[in-house]
C-alpha atoms as a PDB file:
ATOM      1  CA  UNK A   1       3.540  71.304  55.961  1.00  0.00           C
ATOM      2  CA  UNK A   2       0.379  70.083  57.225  1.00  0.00           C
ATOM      3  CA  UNK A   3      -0.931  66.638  56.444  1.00  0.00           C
ATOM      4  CA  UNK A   4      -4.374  68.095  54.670  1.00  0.00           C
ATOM      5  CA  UNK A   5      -2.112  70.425  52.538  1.00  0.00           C
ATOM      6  CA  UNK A   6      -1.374  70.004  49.171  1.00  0.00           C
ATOM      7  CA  UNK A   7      -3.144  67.981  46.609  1.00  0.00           C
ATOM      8  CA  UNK A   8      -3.783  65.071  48.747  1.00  0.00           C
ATOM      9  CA  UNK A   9      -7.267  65.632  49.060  1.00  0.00           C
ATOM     10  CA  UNK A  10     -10.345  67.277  47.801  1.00  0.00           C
ATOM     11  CA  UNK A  11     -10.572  70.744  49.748  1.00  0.00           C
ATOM     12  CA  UNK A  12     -14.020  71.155  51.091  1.00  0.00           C
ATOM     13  CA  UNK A  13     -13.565  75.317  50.519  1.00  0.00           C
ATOM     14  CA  UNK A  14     -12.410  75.090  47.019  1.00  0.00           C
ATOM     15  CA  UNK A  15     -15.823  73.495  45.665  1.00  0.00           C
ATOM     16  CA  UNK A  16     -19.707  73.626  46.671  1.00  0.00           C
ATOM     17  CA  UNK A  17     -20.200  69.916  45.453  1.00  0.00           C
ATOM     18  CA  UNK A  18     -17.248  68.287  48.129  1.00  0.00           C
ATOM     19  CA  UNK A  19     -18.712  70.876  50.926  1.00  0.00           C
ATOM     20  CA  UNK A  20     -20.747  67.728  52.128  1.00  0.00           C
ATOM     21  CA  UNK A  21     -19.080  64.380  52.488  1.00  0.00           C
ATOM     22  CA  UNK A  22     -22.134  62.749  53.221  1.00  0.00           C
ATOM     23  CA  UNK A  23     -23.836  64.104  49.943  1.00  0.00           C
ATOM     24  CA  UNK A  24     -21.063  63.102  48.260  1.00  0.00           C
ATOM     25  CA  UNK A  25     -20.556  59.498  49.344  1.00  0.00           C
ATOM     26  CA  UNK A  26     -24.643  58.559  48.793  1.00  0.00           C
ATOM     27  CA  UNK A  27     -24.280  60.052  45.244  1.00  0.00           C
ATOM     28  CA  UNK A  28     -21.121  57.842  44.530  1.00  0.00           C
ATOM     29  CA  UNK A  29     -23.060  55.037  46.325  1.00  0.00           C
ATOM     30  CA  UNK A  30     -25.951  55.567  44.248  1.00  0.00           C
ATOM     31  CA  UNK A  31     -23.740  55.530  41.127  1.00  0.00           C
ATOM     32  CA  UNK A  32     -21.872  52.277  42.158  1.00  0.00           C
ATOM     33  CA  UNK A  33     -24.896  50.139  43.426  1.00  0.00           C
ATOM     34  CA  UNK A  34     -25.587  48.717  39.858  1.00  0.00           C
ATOM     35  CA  UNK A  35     -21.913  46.862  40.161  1.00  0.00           C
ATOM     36  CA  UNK A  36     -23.354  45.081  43.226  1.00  0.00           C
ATOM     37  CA  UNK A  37     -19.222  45.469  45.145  1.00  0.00           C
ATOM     38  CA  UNK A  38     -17.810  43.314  46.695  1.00  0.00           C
ATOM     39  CA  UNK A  39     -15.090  45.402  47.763  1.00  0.00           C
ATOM     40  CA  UNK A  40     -14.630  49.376  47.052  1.00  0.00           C
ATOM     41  CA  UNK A  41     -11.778  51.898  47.804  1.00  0.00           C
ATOM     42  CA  UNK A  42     -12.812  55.384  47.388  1.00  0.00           C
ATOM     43  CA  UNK A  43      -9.443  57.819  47.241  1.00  0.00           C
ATOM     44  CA  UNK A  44      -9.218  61.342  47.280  1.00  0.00           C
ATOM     45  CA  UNK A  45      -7.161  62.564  44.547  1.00  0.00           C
ATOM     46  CA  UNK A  46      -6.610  66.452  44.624  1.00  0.00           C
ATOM     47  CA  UNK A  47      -9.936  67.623  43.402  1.00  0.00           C
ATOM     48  CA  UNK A  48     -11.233  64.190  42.396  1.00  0.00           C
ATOM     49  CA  UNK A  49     -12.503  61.177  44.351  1.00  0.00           C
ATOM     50  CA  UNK A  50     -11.031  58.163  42.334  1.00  0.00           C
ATOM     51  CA  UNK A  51     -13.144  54.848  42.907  1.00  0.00           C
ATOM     52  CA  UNK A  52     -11.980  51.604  42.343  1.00  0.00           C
ATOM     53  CA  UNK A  53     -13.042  47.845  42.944  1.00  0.00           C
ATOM     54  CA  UNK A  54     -14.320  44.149  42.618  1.00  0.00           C
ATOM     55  CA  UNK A  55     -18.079  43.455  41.737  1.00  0.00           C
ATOM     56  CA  UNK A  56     -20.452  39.956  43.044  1.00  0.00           C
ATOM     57  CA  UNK A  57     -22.200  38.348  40.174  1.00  0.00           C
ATOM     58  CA  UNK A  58     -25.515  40.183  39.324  1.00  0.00           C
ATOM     59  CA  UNK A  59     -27.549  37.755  40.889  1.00  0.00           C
ATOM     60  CA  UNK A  60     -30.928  39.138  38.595  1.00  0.00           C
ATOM     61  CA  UNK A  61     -29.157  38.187  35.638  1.00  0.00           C
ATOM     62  CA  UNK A  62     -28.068  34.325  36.810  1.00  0.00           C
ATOM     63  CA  UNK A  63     -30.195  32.307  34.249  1.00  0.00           C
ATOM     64  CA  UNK A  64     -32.818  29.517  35.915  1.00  0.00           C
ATOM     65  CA  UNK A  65     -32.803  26.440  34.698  1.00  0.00           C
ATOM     66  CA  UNK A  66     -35.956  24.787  34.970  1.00  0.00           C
ATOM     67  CA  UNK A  67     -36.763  22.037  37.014  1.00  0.00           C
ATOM     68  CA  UNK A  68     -36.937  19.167  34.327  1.00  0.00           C
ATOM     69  CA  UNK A  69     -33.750  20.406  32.725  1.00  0.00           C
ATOM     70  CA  UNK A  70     -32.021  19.696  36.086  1.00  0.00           C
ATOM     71  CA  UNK A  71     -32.898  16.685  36.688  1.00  0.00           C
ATOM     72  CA  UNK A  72     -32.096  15.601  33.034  1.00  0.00           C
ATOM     73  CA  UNK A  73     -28.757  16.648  33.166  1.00  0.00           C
ATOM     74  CA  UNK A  74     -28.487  14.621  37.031  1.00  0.00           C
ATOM     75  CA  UNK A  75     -29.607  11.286  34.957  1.00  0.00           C
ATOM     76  CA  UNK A  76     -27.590  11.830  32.605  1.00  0.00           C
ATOM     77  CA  UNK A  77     -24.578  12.795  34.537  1.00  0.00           C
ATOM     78  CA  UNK A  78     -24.069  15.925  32.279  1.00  0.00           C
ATOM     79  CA  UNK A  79     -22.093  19.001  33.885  1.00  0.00           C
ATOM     80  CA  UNK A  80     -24.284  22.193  34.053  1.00  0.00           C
ATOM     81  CA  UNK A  81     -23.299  24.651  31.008  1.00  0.00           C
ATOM     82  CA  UNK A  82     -22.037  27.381  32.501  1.00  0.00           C
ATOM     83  CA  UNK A  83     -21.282  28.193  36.464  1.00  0.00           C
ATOM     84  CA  UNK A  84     -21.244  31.107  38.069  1.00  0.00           C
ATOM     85  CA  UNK A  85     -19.325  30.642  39.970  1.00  0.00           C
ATOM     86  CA  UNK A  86     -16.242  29.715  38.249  1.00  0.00           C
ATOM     87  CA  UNK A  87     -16.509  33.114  37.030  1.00  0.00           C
ATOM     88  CA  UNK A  88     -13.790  35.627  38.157  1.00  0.00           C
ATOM     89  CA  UNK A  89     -14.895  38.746  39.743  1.00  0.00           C
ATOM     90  CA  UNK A  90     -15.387  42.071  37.205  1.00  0.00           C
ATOM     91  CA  UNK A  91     -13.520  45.017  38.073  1.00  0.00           C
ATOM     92  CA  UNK A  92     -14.482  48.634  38.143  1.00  0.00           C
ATOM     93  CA  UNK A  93     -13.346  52.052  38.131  1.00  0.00           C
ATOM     94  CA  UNK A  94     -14.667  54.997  38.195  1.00  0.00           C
ATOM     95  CA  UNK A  95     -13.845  58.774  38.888  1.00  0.00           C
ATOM     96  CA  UNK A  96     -15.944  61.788  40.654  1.00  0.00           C
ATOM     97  CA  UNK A  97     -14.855  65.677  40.112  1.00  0.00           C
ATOM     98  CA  UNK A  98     -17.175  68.284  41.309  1.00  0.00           C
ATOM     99  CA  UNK A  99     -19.380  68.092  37.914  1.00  0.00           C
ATOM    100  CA  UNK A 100     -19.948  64.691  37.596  1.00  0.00           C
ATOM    101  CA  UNK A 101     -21.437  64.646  41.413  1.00  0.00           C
ATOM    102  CA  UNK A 102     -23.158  67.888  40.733  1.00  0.00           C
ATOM    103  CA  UNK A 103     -24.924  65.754  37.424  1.00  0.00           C
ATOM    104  CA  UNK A 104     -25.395  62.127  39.134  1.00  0.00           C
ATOM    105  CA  UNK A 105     -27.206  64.108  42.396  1.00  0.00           C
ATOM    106  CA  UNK A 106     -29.909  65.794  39.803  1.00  0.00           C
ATOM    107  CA  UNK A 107     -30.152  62.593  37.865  1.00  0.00           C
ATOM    108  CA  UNK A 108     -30.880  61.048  41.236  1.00  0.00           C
ATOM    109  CA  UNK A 109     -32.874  63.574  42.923  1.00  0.00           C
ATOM    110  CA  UNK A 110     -35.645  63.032  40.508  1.00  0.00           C
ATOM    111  CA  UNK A 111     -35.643  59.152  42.158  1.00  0.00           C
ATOM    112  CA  UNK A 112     -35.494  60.804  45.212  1.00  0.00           C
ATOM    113  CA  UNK A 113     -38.292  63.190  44.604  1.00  0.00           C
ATOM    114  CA  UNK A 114     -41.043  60.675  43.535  1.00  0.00           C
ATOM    115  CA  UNK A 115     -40.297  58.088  46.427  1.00  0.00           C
ATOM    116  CA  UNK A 116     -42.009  59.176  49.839  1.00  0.00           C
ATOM    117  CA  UNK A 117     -40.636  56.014  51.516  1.00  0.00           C
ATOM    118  CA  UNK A 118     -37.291  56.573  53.990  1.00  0.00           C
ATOM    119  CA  UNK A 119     -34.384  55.501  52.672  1.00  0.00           C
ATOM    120  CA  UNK A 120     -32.685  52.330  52.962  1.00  0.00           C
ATOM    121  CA  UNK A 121     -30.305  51.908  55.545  1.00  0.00           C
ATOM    122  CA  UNK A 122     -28.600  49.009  54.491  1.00  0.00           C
ATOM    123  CA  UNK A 123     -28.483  50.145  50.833  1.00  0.00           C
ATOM    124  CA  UNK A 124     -24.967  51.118  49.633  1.00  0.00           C
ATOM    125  CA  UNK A 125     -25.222  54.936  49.465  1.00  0.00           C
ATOM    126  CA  UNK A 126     -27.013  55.585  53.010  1.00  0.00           C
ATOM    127  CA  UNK A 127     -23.702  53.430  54.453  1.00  0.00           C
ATOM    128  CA  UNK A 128     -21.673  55.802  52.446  1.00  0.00           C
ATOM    129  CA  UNK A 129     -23.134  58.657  53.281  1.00  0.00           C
ATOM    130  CA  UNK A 130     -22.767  57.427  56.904  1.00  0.00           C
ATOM    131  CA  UNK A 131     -19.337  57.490  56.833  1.00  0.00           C
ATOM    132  CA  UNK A 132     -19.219  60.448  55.277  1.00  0.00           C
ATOM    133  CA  UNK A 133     -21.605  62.280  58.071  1.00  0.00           C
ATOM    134  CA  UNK A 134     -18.460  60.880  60.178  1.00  0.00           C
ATOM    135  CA  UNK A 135     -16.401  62.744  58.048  1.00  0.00           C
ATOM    136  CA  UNK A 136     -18.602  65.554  58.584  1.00  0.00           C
ATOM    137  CA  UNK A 137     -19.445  65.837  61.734  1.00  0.00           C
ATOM    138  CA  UNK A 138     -15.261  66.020  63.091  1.00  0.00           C
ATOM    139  CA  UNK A 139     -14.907  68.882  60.407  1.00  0.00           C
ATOM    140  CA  UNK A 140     -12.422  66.494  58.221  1.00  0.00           C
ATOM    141  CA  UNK A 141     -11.255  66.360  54.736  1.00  0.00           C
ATOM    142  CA  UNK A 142     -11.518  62.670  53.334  1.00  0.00           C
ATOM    143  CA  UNK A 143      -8.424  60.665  52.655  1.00  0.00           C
ATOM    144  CA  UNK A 144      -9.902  56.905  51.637  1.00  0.00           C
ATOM    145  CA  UNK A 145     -13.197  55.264  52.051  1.00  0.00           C
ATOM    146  CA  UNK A 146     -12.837  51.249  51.946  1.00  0.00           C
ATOM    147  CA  UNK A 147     -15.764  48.954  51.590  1.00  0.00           C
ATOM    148  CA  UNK A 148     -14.636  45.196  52.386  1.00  0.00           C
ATOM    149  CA  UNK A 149     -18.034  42.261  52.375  1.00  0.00           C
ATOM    150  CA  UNK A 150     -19.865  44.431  55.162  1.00  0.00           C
ATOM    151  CA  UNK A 151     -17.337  46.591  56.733  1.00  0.00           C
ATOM    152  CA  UNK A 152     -16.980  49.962  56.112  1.00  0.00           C
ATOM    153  CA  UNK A 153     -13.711  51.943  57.140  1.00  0.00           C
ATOM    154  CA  UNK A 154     -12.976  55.822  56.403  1.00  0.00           C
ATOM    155  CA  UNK A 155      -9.814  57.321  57.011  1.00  0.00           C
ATOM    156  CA  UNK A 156      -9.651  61.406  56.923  1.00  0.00           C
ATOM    157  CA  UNK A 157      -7.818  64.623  58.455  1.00  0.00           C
ATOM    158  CA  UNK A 158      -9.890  66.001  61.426  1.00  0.00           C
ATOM    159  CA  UNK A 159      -9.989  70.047  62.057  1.00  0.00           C
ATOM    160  CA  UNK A 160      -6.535  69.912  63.608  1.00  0.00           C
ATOM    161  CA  UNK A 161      -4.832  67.713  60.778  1.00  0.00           C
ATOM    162  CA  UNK A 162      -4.544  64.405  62.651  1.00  0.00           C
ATOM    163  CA  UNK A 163      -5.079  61.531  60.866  1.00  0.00           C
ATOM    164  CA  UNK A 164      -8.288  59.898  61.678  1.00  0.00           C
ATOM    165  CA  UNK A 165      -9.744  56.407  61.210  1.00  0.00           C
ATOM    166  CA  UNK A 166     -12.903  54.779  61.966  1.00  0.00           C
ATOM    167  CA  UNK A 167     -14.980  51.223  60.914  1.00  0.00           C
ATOM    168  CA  UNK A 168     -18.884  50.700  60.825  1.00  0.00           C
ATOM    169  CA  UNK A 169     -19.890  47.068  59.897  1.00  0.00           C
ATOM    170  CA  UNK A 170     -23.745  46.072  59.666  1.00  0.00           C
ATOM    171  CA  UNK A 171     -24.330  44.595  62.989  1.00  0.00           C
ATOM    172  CA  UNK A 172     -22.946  47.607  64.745  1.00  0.00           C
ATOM    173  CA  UNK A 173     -24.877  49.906  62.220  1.00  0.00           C
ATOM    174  CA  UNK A 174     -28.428  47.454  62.759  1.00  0.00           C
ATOM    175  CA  UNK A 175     -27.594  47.574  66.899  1.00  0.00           C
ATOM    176  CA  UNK A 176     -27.181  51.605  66.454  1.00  0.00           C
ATOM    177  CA  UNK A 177     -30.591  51.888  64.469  1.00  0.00           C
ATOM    178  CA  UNK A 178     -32.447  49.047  66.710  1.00  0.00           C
ATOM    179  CA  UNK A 179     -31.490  50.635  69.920  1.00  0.00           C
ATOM    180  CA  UNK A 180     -30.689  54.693  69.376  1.00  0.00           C
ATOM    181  CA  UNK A 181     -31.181  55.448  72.609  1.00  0.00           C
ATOM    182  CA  UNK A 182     -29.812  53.557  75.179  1.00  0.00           C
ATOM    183  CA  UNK A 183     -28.826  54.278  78.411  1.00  0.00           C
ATOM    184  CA  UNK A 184     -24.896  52.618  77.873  1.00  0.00           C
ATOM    185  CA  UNK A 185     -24.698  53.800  73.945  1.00  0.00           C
ATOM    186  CA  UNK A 186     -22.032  55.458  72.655  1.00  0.00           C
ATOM    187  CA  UNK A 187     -23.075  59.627  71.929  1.00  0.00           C
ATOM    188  CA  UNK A 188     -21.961  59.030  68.354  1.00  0.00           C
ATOM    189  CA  UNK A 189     -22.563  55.650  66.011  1.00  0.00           C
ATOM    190  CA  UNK A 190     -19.319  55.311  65.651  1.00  0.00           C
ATOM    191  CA  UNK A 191     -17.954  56.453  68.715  1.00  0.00           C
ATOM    192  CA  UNK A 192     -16.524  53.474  70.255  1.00  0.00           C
ATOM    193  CA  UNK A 193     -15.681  51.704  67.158  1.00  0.00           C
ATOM    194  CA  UNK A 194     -12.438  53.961  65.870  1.00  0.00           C
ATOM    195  CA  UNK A 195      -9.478  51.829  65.300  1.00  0.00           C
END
């Protein structure tokens, strides 16, 4: 039985909305940007992508204290009310079938639509639909996607079944996009960087 067989993972034939892992990464990336994660492990469950993982503090909803306050609480050798970071991560989970990435791609296609500016690079969904064009571009069927601090690592089935791996962290993505065409570069951003 081949490794790609079975309910293992989400077969690109069987549905228009996993034909693309690249379109389907940036619309789970869109939909998990508001958690701000700190880590992320994207699974392929027979015809769902299950997504699970640890958030960073929103840092837009940290509360200021003013500068007077501060130094009132210094003199008077009070301890701040609450800390951030004593706070233990929030957890998240999530799951994608076919429908729900068909809906979250029109709800964000109308963001999309109005905004003539390129993309983001650095912004969670164009990494994830990086490794997903990775995914892609071999002909594979996606087995885990894995988001640690800045490192991204994707594991799928190429055309022939064999187990695949591969890593993209932001320097080497930043060196790709800051020098794309290089005499010594690799054909491939990730070429090079499989592990």
């Amino acid at each position: 039985m081949s490794p790609i067989s079975g309910s293992q993972v989400v077969d690109r034939q069987s549905s228009a909305a996993f034909a693309s892992y690249a379109r389907v990464l940036r619309v789970i990336g869109q939909d998990l940007a508001g958690f701000f994660p700190k880590t992320v492990e994207i699974v392929a469950e027979g015809e769902r992508l299950e997504a699970q993982g640890q958030c960073h503090p929103n840092p837009f909803e940290a509360v200021k204290e003013n500068f007077l306050n501060r130094i009132w609480r210094r003199v008077a050798g009070k301890a701040p009310a609450a800390s951030v970071e004593g706070v233990p991560p929030a957890s998240f989970a999530r799951s994608y079938d076919a429908d729900e990435i068909e809906r979250l791609d029109r709800l964000h296609s109308t963001d999309r639509g109005e905004n003539s500016r390129r993309a983001d690079a650095y912004s969670l969904a164009e990494r994830f639909r990086t490794m997903g064009a990775i995914v892609d571009k071999k002909h594979g069927s996606l087995k885990r996607l894995r988001k640690e601090a800045d490192r991204l690592f994707v594991e799928y089935w190429d055309a022939e079944g064999k187990l695949q791996s591969a890593k993209l962290t932001t320097v080497i993505f930043y060196r790709n996009q800051q020098h794309p065409r290089r005499r010594n570069a690799p054909a491939e951003l990730w070429e090079g960087y499989d592990f």
